[in-house]
N, C-alpha and C. Protein backbone atom coordinates (compact mmCIF):
# COMPACT_ATOMS: atom_id res chain seq x y z
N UNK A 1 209.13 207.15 152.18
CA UNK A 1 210.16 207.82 151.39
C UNK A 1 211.42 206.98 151.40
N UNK A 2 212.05 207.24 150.32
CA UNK A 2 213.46 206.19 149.76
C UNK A 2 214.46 206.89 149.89
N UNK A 3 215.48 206.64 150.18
CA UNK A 3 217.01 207.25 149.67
C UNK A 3 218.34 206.19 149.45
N UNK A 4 218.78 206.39 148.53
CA UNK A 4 219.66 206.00 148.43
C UNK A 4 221.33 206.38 149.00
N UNK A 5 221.98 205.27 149.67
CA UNK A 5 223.48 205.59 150.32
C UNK A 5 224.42 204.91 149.29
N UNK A 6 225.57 204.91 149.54
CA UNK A 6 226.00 204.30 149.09
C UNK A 6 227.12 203.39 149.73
N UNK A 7 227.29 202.10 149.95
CA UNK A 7 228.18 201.33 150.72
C UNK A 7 229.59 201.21 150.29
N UNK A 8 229.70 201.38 148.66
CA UNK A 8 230.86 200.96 147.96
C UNK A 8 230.55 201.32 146.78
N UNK A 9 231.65 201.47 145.95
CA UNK A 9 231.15 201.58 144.79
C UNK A 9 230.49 200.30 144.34
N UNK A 10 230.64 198.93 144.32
CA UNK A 10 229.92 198.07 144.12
C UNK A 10 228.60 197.78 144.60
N UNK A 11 228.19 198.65 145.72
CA UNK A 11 226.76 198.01 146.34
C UNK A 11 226.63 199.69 146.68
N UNK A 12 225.03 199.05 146.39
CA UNK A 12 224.38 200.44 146.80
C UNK A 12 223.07 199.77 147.49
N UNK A 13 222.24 201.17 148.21
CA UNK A 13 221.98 200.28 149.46
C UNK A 13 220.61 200.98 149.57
N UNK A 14 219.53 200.40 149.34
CA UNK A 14 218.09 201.16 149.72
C UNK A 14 217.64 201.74 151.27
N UNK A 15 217.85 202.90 151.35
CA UNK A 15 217.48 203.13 153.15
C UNK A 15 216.08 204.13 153.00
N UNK A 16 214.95 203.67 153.89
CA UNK A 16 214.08 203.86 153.71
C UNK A 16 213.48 204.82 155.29
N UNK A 17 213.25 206.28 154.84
CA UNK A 17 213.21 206.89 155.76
C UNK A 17 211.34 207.25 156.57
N UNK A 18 210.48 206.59 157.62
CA UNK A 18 209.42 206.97 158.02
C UNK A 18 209.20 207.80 157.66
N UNK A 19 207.89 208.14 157.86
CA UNK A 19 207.44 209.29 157.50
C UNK A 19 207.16 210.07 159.07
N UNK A 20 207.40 209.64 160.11
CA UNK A 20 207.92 209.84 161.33
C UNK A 20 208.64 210.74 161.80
N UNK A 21 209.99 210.09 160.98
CA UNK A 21 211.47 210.95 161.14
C UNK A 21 211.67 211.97 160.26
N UNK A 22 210.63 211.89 159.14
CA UNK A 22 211.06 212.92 158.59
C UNK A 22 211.77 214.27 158.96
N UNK A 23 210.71 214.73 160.00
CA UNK A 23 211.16 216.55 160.64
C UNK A 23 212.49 215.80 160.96
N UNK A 24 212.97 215.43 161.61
CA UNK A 24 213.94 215.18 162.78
C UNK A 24 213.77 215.86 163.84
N UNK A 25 214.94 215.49 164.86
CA UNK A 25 214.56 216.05 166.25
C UNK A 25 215.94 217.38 166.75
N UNK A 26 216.04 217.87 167.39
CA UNK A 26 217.03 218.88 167.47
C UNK A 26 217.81 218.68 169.12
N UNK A 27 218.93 218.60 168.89
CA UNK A 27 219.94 218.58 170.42
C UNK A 27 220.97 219.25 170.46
N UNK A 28 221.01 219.56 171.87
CA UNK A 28 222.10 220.45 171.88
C UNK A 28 223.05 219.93 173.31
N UNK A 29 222.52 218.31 173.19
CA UNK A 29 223.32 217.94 174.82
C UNK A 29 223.09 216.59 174.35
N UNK A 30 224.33 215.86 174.71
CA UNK A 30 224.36 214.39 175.05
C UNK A 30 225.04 213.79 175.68
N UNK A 31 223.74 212.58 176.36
CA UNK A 31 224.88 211.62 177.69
C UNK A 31 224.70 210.35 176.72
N UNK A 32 226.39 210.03 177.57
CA UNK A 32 226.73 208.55 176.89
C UNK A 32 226.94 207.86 177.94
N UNK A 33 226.20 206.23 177.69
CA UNK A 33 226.89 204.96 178.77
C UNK A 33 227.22 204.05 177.95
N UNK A 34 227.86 203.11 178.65
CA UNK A 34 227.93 201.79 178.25
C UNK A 34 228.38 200.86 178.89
N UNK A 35 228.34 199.87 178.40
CA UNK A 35 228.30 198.22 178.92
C UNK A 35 229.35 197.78 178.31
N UNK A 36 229.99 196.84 178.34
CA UNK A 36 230.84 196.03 177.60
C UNK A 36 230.53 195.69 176.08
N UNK A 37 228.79 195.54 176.15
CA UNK A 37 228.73 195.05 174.84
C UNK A 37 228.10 196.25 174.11
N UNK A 38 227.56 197.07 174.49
CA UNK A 38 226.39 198.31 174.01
C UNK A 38 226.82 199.59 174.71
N UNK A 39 227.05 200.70 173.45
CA UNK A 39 226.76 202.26 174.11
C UNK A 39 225.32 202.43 173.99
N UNK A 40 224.88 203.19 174.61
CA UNK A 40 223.60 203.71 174.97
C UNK A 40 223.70 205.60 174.69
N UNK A 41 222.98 205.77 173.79
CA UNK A 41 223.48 208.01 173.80
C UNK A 41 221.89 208.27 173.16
N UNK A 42 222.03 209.54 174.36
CA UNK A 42 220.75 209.79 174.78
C UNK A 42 221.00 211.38 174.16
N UNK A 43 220.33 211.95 173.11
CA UNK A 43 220.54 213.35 172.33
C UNK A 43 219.61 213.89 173.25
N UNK A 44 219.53 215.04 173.82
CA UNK A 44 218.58 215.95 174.73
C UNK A 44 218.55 217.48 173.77
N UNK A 45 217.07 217.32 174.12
CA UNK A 45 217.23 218.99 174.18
C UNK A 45 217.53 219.99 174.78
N UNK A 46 218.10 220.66 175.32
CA UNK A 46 217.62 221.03 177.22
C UNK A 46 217.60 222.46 177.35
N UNK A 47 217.20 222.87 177.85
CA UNK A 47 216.62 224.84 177.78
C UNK A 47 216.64 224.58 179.74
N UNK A 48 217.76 224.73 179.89
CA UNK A 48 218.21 225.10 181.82
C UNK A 48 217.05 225.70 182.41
N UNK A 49 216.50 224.94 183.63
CA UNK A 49 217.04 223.91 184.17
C UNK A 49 215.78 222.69 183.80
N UNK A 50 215.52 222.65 182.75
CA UNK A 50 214.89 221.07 182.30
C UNK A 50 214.97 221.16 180.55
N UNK A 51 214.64 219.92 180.02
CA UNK A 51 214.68 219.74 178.81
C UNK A 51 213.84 217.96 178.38
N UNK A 52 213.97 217.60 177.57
CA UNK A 52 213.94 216.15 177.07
C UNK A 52 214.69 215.82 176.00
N UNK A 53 214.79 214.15 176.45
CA UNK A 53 215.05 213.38 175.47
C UNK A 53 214.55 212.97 173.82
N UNK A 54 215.37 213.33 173.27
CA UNK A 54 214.26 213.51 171.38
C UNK A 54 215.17 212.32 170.91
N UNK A 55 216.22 211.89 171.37
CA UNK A 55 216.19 210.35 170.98
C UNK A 55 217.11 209.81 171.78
N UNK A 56 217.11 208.16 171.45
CA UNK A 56 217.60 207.11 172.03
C UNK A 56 218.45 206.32 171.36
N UNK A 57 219.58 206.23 171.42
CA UNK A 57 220.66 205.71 170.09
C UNK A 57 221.23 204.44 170.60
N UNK A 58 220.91 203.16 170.04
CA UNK A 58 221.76 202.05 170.78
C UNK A 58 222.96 201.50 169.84
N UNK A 59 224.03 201.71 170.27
CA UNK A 59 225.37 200.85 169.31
C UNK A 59 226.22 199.95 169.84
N UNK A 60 227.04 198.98 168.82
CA UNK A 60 227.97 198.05 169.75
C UNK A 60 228.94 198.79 169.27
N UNK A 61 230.00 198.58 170.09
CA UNK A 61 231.06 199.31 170.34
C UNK A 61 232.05 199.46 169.01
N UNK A 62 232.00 198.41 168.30
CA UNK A 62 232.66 198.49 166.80
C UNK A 62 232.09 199.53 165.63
N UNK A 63 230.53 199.65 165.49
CA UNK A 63 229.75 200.08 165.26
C UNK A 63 230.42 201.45 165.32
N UNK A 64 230.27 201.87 166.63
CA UNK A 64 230.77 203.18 167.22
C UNK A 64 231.68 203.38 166.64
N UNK A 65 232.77 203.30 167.04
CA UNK A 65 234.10 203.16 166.65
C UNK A 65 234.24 204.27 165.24
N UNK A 66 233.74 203.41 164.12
CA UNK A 66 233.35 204.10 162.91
C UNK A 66 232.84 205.57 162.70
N UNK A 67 231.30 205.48 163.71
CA UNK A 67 230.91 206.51 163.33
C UNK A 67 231.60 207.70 163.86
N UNK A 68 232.67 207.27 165.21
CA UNK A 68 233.20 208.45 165.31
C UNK A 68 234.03 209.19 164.09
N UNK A 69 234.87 207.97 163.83
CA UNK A 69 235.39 208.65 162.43
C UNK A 69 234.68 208.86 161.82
N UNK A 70 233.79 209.10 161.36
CA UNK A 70 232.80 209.82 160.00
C UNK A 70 232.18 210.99 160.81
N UNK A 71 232.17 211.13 161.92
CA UNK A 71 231.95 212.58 161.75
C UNK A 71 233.19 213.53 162.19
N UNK A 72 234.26 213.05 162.37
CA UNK A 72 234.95 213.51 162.51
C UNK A 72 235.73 213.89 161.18
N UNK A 73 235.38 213.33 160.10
CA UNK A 73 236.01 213.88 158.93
C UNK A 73 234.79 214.87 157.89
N UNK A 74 233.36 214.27 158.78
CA UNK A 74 232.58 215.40 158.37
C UNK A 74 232.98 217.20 158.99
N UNK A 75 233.34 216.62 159.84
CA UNK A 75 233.26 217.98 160.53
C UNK A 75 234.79 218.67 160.33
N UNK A 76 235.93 217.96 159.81
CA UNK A 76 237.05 218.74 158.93
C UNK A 76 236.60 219.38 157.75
N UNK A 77 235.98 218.69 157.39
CA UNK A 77 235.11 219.12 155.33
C UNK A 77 234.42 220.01 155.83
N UNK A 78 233.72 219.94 156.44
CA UNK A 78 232.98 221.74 157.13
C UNK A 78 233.71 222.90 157.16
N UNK A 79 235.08 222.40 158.57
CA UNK A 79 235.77 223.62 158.99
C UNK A 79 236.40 223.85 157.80
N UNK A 80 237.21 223.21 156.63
CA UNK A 80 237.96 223.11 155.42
C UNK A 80 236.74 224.56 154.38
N UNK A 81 235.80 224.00 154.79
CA UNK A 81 234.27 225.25 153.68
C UNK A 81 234.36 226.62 154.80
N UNK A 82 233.39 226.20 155.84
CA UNK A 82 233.34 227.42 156.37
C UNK A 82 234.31 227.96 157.40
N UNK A 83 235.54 227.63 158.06
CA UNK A 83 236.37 227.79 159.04
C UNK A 83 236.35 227.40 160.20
N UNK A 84 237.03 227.27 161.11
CA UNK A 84 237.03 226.84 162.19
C UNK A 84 235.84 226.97 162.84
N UNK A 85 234.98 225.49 163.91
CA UNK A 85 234.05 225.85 164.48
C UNK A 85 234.60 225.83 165.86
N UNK A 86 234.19 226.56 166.77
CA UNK A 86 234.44 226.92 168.30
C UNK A 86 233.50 225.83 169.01
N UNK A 87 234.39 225.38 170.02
CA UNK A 87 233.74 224.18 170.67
C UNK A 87 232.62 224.93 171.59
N UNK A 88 231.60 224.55 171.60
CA UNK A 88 230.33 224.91 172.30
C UNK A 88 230.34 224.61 174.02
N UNK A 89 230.25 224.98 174.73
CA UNK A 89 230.08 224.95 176.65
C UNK A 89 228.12 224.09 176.63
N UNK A 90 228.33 222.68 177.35
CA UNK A 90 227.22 222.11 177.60
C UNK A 90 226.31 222.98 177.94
N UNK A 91 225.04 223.06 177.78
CA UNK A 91 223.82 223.72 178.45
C UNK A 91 224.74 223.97 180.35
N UNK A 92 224.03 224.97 180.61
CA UNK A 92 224.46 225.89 182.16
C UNK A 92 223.93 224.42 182.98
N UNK A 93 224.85 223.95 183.63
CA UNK A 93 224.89 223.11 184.98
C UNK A 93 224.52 221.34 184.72
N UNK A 94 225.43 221.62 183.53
CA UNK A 94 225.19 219.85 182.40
C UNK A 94 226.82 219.36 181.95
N UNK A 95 226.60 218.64 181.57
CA UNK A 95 227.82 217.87 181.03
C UNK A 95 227.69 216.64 180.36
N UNK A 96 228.23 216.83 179.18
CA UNK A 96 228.26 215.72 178.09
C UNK A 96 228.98 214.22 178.42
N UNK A 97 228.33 213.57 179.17
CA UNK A 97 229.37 212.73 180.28
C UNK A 97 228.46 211.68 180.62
N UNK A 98 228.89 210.44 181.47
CA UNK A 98 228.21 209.18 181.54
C UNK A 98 228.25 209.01 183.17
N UNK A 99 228.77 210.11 183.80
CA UNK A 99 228.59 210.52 184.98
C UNK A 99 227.47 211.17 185.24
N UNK A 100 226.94 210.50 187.10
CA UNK A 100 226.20 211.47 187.59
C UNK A 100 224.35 210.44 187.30
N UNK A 101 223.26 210.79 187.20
CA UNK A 101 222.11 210.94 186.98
C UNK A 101 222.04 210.26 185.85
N UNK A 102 221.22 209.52 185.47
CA UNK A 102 220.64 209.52 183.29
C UNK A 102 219.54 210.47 184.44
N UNK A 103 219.06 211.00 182.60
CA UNK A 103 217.32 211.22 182.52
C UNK A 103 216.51 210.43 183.25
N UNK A 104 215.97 209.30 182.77
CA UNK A 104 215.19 208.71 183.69
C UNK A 104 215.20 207.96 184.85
N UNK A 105 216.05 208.61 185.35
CA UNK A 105 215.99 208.46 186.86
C UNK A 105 217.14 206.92 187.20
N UNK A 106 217.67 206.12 186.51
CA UNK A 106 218.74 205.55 186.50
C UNK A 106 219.86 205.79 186.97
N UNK A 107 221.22 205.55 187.41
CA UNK A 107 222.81 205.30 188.16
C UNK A 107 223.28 205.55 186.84
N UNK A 108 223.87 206.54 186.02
CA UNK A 108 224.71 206.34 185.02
C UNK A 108 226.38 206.20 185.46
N UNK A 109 226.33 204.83 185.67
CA UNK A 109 228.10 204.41 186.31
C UNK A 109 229.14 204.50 184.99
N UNK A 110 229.95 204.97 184.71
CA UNK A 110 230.83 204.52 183.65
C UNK A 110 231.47 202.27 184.07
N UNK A 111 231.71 202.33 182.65
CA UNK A 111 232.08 200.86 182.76
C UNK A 111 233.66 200.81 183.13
N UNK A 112 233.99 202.04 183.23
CA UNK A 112 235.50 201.97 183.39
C UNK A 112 236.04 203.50 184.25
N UNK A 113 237.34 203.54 184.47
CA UNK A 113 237.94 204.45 185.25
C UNK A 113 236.98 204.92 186.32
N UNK A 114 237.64 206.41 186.68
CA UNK A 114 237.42 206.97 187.97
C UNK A 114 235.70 206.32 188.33
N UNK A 115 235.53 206.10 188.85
CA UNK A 115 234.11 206.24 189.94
C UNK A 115 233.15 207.52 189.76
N UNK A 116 231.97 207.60 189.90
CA UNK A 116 231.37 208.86 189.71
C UNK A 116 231.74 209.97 191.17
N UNK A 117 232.20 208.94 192.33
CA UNK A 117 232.22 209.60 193.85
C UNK A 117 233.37 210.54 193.81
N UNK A 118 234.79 210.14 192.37
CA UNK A 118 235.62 210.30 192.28
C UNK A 118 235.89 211.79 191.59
N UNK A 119 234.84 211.98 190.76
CA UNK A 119 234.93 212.81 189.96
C UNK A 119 234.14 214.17 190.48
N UNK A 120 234.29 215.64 189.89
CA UNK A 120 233.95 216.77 190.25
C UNK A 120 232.22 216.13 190.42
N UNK A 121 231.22 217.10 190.91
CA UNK A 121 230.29 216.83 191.32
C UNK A 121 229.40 217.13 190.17
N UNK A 122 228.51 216.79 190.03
CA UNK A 122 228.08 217.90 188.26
C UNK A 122 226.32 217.71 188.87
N UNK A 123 225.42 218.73 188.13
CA UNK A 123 224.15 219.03 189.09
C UNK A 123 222.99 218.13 187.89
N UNK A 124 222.46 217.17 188.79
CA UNK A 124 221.47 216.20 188.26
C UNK A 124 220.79 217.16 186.64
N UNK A 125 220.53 216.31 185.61
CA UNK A 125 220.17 216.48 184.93
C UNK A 125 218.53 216.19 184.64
N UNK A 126 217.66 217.61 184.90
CA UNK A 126 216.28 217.08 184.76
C UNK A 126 215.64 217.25 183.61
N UNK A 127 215.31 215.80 182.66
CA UNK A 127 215.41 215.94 181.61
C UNK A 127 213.84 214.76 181.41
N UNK A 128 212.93 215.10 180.59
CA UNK A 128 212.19 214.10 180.19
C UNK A 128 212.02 212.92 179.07
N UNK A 129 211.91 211.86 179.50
CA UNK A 129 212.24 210.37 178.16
C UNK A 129 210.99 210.59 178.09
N UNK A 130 210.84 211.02 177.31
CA UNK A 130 208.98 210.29 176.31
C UNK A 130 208.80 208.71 176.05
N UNK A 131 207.96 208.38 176.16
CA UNK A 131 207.61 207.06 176.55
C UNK A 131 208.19 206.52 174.66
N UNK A 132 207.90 207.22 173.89
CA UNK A 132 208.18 207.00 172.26
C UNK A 132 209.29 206.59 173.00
N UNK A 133 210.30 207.24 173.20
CA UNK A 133 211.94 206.98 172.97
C UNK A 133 212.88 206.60 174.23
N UNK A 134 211.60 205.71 175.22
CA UNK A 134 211.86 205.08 176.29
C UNK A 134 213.09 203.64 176.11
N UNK A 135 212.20 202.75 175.15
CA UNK A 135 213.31 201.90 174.16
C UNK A 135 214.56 201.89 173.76
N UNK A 136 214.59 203.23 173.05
CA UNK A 136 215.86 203.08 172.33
C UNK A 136 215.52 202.41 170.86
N UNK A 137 216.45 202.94 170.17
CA UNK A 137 216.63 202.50 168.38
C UNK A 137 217.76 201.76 168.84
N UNK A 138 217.71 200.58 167.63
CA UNK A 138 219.44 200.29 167.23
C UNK A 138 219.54 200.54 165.75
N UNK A 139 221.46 201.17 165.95
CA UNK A 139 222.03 201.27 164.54
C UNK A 139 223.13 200.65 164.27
N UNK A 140 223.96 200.38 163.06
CA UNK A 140 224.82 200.14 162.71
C UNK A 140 225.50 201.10 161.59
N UNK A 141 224.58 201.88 161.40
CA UNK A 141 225.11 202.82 160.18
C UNK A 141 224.87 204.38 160.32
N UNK A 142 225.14 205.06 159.59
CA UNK A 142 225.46 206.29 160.20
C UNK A 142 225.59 207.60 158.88
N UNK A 143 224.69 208.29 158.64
CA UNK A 143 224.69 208.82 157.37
C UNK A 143 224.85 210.19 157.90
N UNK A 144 226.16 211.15 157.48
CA UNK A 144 226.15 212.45 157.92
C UNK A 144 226.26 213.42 157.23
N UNK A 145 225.09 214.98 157.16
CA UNK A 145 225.30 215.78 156.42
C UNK A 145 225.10 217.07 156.78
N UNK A 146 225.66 218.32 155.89
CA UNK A 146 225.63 219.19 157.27
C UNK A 146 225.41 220.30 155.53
N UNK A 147 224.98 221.63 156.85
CA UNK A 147 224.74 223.01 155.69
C UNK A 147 225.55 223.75 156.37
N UNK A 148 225.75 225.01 156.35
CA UNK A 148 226.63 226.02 156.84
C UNK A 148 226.00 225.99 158.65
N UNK A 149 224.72 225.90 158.71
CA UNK A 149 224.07 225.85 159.79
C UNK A 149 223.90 224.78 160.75
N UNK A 150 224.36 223.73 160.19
CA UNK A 150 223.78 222.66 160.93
C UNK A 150 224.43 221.30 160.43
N UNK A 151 224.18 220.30 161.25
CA UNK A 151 224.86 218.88 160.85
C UNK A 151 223.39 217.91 160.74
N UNK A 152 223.33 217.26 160.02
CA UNK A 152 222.06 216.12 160.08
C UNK A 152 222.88 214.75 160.50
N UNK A 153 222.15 214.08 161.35
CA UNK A 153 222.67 212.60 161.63
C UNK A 153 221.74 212.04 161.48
N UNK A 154 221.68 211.15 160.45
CA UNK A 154 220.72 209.47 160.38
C UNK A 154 221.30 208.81 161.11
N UNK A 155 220.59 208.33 161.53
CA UNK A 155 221.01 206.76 162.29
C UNK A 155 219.75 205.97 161.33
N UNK A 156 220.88 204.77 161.11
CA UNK A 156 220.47 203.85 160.13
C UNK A 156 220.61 201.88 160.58
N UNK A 157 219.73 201.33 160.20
CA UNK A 157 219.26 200.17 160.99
C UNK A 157 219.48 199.32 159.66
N UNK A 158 220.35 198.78 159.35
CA UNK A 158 220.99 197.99 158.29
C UNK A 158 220.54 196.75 158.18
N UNK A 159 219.82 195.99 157.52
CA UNK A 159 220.20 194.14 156.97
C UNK A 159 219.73 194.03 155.85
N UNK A 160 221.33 193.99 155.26
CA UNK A 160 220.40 193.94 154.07
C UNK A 160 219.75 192.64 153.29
N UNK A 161 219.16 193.27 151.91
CA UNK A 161 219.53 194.29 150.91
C UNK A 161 218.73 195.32 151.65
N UNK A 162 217.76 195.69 152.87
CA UNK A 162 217.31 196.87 153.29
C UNK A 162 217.51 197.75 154.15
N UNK A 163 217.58 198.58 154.42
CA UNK A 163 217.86 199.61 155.62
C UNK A 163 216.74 200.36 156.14
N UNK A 164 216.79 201.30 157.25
CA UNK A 164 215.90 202.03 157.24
C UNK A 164 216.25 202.90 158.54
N UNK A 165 215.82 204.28 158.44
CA UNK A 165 215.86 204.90 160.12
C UNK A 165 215.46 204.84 160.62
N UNK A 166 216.40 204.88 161.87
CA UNK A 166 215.55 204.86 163.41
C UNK A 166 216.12 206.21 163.85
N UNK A 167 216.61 207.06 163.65
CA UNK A 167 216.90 208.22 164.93
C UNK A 167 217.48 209.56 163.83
N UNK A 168 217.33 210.55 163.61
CA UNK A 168 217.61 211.76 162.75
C UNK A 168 217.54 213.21 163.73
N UNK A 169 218.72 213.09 163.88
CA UNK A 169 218.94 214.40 164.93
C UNK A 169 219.88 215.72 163.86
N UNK A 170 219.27 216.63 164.08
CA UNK A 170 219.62 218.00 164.08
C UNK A 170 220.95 218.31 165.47
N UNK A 171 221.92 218.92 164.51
CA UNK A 171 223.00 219.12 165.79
C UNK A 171 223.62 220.29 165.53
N UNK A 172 223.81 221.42 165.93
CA UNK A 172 224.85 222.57 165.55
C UNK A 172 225.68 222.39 165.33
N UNK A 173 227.18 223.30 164.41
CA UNK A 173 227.98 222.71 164.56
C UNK A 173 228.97 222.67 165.39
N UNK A 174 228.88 224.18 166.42
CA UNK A 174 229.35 224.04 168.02
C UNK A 174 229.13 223.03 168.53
N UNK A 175 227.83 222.95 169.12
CA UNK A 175 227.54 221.62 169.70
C UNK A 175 227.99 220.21 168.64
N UNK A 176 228.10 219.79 167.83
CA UNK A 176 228.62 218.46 167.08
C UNK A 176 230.38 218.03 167.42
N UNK A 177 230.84 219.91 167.83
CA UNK A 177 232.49 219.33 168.16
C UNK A 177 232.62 219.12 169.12
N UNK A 178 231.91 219.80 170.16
CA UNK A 178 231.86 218.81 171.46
C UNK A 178 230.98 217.31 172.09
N UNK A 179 230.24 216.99 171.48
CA UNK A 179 229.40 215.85 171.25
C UNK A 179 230.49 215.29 170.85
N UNK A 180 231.52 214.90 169.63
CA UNK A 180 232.72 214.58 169.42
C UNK A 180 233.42 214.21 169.64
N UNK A 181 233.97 215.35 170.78
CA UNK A 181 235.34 215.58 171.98
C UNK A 181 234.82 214.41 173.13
N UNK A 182 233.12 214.07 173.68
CA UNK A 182 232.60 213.75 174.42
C UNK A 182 232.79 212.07 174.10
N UNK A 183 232.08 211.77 173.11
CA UNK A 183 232.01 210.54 172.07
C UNK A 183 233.58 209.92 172.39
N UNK A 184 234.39 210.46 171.89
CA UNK A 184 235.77 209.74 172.01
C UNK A 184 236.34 209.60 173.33
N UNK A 185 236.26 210.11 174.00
CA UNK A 185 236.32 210.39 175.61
C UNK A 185 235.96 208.96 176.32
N UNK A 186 234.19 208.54 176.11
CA UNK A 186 234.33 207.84 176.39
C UNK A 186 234.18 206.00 175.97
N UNK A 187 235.01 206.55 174.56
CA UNK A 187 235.47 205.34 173.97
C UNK A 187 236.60 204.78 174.11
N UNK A 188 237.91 206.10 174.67
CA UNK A 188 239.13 205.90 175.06
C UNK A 188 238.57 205.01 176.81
N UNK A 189 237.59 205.78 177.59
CA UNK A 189 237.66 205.03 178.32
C UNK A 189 237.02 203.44 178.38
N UNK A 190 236.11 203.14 177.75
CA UNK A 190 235.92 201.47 177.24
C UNK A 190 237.03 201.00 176.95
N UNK A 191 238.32 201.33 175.78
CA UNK A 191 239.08 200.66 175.55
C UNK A 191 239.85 200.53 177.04
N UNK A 192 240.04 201.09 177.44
CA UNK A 192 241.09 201.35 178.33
C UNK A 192 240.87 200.07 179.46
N UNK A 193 239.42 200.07 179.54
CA UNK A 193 238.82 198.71 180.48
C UNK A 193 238.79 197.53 179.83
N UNK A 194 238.43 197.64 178.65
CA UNK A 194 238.55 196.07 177.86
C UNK A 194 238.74 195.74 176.31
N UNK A 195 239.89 196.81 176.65
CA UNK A 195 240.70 196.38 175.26
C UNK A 195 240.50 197.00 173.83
N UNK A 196 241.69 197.13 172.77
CA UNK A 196 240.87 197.98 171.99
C UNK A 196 239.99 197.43 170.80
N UNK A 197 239.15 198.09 170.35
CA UNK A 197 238.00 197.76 169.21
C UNK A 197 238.26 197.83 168.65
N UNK A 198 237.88 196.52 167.75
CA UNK A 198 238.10 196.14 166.39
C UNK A 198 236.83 197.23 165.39
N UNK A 199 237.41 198.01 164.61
CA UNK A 199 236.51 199.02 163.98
C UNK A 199 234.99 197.97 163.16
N UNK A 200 233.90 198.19 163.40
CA UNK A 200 233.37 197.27 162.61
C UNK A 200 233.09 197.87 161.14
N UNK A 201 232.96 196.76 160.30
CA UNK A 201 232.88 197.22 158.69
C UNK A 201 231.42 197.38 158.61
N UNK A 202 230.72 198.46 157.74
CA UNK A 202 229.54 198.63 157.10
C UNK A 202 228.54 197.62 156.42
N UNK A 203 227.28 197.29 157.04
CA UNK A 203 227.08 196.15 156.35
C UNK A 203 226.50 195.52 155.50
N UNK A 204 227.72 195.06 154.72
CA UNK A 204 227.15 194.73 153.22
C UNK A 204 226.31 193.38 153.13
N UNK A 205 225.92 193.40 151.78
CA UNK A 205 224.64 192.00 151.65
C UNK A 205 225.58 190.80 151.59
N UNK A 206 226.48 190.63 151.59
CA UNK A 206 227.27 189.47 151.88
C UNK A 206 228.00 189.38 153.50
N UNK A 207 227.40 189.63 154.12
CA UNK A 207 227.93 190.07 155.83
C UNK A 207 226.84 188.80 156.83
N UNK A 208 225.90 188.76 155.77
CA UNK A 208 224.64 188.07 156.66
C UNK A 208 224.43 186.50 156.58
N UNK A 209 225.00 185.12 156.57
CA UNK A 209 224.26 184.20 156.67
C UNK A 209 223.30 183.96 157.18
N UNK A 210 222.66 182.67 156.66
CA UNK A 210 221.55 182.08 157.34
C UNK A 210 221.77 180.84 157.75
């Protein structure tokens, strides 16, 4: 299956969706890490006290940058239709945070500020990675759409002239303003360790030499 985005009014951009991703996957919890060069965000499902991982999102930090703004002006155009959404409370004995445990059994250290020893204590997260979404996707692009009920996120794998998905999560829109609140959190803290990010631009068919 095909869809068309659009990059600009001058370029338009073939993104080509599996027949895989079609359903999409549904979350209502996410942990974020990162590295200097790569965030890592892990969408969970989680029904207390276990859940899994339904995807694996890899971005560079410019990348990011962006998509925070785009859903953050998705999610004004929402409240602007249907009214204010109420920030959602993580699943009972979780936290949307890069502290503490990952899922699979990994040290999730932040790359910057307090220490995890430093911070309130928060209760291991037992959560299962399916071997599918052990990897991780990478994206650079970011397609967002939402109904009264719900927000859709593509994650989109760009070079062009082609695209295609790797990751389509289902998100409430409680849960999307705190996923959000979470997201920027700890992007303020990356900058804060190494400086601030240059927003990266969307990428067009003139972006790529050979």
């Amino acid at each position: 299956m095909d869809r068309v985005i659009g990059m600009s009014r001058e370029h338009k951009l073939s993104v080509k969706v599996p027949d895989r991703l079609l359903p999409g996957v549904y979350a209502n919890q996410m942990i974020i890490r990162h590295t200097r060069e790569e965030f890592l965000i892990d969408f969970l499902n989680r029904f207390p006290p276990e859940g899994v991982v339904t995807a694996r999102v890899i971005v560079s930090p410019g990348h990011l940058k962006r998509m925070i703004g785009a859903l953050g002006d998705n999610l004004r155009r929402y409240e602007t239709t249907h009214g204010p959404v109420l920030r959602a409370g993580a699943p009972s004995g979780s936290s949307d945070d890069d502290r503490g445990r990952s899922p699979d059994g990994g040290q999730g250290t932040p790359a910057s500020g307090p220490t995890a020893s430093a911070q309130p204590p928060l209760k291991q997260i037992k959560a299962k990675v399916p071997e599918r979404v052990l990897a991780g996707v990478y994206a650079n692009q970011m397609v967002v759409s939402h109904s009264p009920e719900e927000f859709l996120i593509d994650f989109v794998n760009i070079f062009p002239p082609e695209g295609v998905v790797t990751a389509r999560v289902f998100v409430s829109p409680d849960q999307i303003k705190r996923m959000i609140g979470a997201l920027r959190e700890n992007l303020n803290r990356y900058e804060a360790a190494h400086g601030t990010i240059i927003e990266a631009r969307v990428p067009r068919p003139d972006s790529y030499l050979n």
